[in-house]
C-alpha atoms as a PDB file:
ATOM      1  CA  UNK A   1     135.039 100.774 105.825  1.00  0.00           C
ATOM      2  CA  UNK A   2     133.453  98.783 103.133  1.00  0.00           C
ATOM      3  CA  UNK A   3     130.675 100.676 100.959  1.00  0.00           C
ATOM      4  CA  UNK A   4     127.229  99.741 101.843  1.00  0.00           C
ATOM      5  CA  UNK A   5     123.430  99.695  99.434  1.00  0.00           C
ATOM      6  CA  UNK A   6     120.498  98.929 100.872  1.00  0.00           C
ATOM      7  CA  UNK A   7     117.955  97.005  98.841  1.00  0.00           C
ATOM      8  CA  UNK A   8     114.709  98.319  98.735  1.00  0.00           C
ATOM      9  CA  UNK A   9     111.788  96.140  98.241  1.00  0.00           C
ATOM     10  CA  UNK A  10     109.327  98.203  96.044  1.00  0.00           C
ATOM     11  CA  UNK A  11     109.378  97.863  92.215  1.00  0.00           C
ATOM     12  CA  UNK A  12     109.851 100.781  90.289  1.00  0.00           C
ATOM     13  CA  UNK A  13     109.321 102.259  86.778  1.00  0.00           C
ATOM     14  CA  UNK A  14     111.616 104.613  85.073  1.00  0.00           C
ATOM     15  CA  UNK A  15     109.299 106.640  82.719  1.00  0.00           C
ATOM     16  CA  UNK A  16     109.151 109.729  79.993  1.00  0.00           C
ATOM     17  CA  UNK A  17     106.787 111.936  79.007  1.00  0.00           C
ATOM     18  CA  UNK A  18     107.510 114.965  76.337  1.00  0.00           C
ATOM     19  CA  UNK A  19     109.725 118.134  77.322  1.00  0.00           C
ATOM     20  CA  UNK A  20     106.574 120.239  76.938  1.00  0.00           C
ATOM     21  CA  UNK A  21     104.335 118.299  79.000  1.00  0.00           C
ATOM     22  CA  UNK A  22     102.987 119.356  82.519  1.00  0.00           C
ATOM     23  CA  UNK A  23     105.369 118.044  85.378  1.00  0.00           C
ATOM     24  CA  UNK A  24     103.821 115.555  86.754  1.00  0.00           C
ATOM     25  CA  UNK A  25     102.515 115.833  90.626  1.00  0.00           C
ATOM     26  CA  UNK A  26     103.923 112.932  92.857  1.00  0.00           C
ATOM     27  CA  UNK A  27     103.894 110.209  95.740  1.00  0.00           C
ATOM     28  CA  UNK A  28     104.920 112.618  98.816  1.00  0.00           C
ATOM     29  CA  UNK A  29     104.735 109.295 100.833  1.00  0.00           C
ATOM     30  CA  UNK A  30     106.903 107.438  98.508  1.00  0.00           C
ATOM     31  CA  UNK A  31     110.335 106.505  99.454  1.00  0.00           C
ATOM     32  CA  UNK A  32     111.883 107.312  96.596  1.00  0.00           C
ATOM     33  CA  UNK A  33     110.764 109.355  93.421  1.00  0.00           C
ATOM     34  CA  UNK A  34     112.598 111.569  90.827  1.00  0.00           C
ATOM     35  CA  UNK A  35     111.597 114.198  88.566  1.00  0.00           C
ATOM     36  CA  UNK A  36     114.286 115.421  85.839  1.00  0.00           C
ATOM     37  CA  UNK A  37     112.876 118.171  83.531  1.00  0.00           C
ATOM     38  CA  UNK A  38     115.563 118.811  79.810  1.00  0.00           C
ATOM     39  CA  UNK A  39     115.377 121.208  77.299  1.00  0.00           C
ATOM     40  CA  UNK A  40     114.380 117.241  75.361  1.00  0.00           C
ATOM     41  CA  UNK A  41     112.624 115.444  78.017  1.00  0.00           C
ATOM     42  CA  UNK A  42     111.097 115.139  81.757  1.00  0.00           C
ATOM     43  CA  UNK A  43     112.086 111.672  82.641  1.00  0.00           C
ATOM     44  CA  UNK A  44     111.345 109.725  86.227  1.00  0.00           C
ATOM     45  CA  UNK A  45     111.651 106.982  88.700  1.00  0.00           C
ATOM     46  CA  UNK A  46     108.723 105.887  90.983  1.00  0.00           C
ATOM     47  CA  UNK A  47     107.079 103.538  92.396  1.00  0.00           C
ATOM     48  CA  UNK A  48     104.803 101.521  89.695  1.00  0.00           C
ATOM     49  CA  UNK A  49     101.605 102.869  90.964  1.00  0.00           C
ATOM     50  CA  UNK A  50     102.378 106.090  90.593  1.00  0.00           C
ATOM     51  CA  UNK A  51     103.816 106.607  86.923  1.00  0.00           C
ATOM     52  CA  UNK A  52     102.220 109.872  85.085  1.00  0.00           C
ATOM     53  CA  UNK A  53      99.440 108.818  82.561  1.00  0.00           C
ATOM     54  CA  UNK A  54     101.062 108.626  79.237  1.00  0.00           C
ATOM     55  CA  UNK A  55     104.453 108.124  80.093  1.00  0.00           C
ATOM     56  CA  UNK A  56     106.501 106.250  77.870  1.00  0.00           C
ATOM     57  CA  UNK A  57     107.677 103.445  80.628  1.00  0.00           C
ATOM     58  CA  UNK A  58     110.336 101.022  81.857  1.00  0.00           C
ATOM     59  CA  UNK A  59     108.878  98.822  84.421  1.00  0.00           C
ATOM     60  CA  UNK A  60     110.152  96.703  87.058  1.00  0.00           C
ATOM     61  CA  UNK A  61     113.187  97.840  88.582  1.00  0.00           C
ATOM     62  CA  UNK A  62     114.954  97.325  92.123  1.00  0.00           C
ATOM     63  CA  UNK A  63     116.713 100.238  93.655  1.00  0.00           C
ATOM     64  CA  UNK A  64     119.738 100.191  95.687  1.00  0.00           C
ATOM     65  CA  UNK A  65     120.584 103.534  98.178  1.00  0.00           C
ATOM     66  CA  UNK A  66     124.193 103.895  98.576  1.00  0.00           C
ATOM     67  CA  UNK A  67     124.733 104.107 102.069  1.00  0.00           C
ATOM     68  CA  UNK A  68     126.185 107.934 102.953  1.00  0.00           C
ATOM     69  CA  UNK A  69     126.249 110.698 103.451  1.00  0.00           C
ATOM     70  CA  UNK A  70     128.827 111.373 100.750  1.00  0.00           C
ATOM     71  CA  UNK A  71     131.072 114.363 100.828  1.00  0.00           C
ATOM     72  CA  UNK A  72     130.510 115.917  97.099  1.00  0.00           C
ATOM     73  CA  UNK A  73     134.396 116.013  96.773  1.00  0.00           C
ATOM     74  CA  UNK A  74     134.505 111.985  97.253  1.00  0.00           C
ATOM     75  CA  UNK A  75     135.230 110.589  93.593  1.00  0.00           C
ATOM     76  CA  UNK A  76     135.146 106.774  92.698  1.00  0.00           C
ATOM     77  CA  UNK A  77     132.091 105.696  94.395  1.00  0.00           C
ATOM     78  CA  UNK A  78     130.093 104.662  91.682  1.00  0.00           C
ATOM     79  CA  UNK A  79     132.717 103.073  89.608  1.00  0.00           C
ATOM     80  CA  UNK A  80     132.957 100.433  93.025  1.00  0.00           C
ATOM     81  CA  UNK A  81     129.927  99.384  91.866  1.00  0.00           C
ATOM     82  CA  UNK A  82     129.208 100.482  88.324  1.00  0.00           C
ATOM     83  CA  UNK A  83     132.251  98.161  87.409  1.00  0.00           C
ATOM     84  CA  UNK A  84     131.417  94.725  88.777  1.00  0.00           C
ATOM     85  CA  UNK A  85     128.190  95.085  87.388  1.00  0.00           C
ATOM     86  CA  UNK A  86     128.963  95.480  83.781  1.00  0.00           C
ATOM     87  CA  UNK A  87     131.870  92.998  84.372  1.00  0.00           C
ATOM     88  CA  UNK A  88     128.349  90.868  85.181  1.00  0.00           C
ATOM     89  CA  UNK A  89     126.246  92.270  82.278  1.00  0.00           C
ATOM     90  CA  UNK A  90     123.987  93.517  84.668  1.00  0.00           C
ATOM     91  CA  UNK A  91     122.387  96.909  83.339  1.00  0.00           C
ATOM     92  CA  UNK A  92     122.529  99.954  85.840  1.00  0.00           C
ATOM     93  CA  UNK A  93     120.185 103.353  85.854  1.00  0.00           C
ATOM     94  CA  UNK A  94     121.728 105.549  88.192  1.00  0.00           C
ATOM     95  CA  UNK A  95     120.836 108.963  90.233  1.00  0.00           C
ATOM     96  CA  UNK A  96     122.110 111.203  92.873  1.00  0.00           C
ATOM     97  CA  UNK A  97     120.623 113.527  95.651  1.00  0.00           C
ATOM     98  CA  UNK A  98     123.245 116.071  97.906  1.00  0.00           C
ATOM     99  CA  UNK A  99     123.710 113.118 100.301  1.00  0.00           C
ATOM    100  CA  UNK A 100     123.758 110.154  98.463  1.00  0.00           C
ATOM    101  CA  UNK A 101     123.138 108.019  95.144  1.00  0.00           C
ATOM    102  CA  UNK A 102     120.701 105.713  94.077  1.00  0.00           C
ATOM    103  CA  UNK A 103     121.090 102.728  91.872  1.00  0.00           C
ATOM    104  CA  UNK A 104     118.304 101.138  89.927  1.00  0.00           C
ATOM    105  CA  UNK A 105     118.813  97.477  88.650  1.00  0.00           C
ATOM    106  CA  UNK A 106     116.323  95.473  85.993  1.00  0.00           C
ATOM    107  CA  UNK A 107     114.355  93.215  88.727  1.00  0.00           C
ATOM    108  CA  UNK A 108     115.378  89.919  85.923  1.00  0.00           C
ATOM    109  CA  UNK A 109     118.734  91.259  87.128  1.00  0.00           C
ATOM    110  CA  UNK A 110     118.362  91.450  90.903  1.00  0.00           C
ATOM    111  CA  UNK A 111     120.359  87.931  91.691  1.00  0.00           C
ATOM    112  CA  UNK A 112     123.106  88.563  89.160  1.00  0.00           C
ATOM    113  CA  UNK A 113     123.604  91.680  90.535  1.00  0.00           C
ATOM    114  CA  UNK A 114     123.891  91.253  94.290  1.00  0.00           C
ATOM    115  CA  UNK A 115     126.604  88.597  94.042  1.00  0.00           C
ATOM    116  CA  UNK A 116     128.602  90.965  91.895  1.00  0.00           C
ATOM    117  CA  UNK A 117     128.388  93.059  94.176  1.00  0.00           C
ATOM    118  CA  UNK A 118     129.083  90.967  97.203  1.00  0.00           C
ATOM    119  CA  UNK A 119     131.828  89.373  95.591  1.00  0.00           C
ATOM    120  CA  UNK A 120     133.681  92.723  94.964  1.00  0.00           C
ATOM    121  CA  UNK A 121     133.022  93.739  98.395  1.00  0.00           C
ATOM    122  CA  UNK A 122     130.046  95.457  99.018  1.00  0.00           C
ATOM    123  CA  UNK A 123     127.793  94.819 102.123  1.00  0.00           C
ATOM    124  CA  UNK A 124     124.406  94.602 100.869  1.00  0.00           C
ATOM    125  CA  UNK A 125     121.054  95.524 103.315  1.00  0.00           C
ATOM    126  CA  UNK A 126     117.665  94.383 102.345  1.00  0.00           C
ATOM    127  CA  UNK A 127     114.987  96.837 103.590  1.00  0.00           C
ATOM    128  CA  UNK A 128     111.934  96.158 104.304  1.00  0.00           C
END
């Protein structure tokens, strides 16, 4: 069976603020958001109306979901993708839940990136 993303249609903003800064509260009613807390760093995805005040930003990205669930043991996924995108010099930022990964493309990029990805294979799924 042929790996499937769905393309979500919000825009989102990857974002830091300091390690030693409060974690930030966030968008229950969001589809997607991410909160990564370092020993260096918290760092974050979210929607663009929802980034922390005084976050050092990255703005307008498109997410893709990986279609799953994935079996942890599973190895190879994201290379299926990972590679026909840089063979495109598209830019990836990528995450991962228990169930599934997440891959965020520069919107500038969006085009570029789903005929890589169609051309290597991969059904794409836009959301709405």
């Amino acid at each position: 069976m042929p790996l499937t993303l769905n393309l979500w249609p919000e825009r989102y903003t990857v974002w830091q603020l300091p390690a030693d800064a409060s974690p930030p509260a966030y968008r229950a009613d969001a589809r997607f958001t991410c909160i990564i807390h370092t020993a260096h760093e918290i760092s974050g995805v979210c929607v663009a109306d929802a980034v922390p005040a005084g976050a050092l930003t990255q703005p307008d990205w498109r997410c893709f979901e990986f279609v799953g669930p994935f079996d942890l043991a599973l190895t190879g996924i994201m290379v299926q993708v990972a590679l026909p995108l840089a063979q495109a010099g598209v830019p990836i930022f990528t995450l991962a839940t228990y169930n599934t990964d997440f891959l965020l493309i520069p919107a500038d990029h969006i085009t570029t990136a789903c005929d890589a990805l169609t051309q290597a294979g991969i059904h794409i799924n836009t959301v709405t």
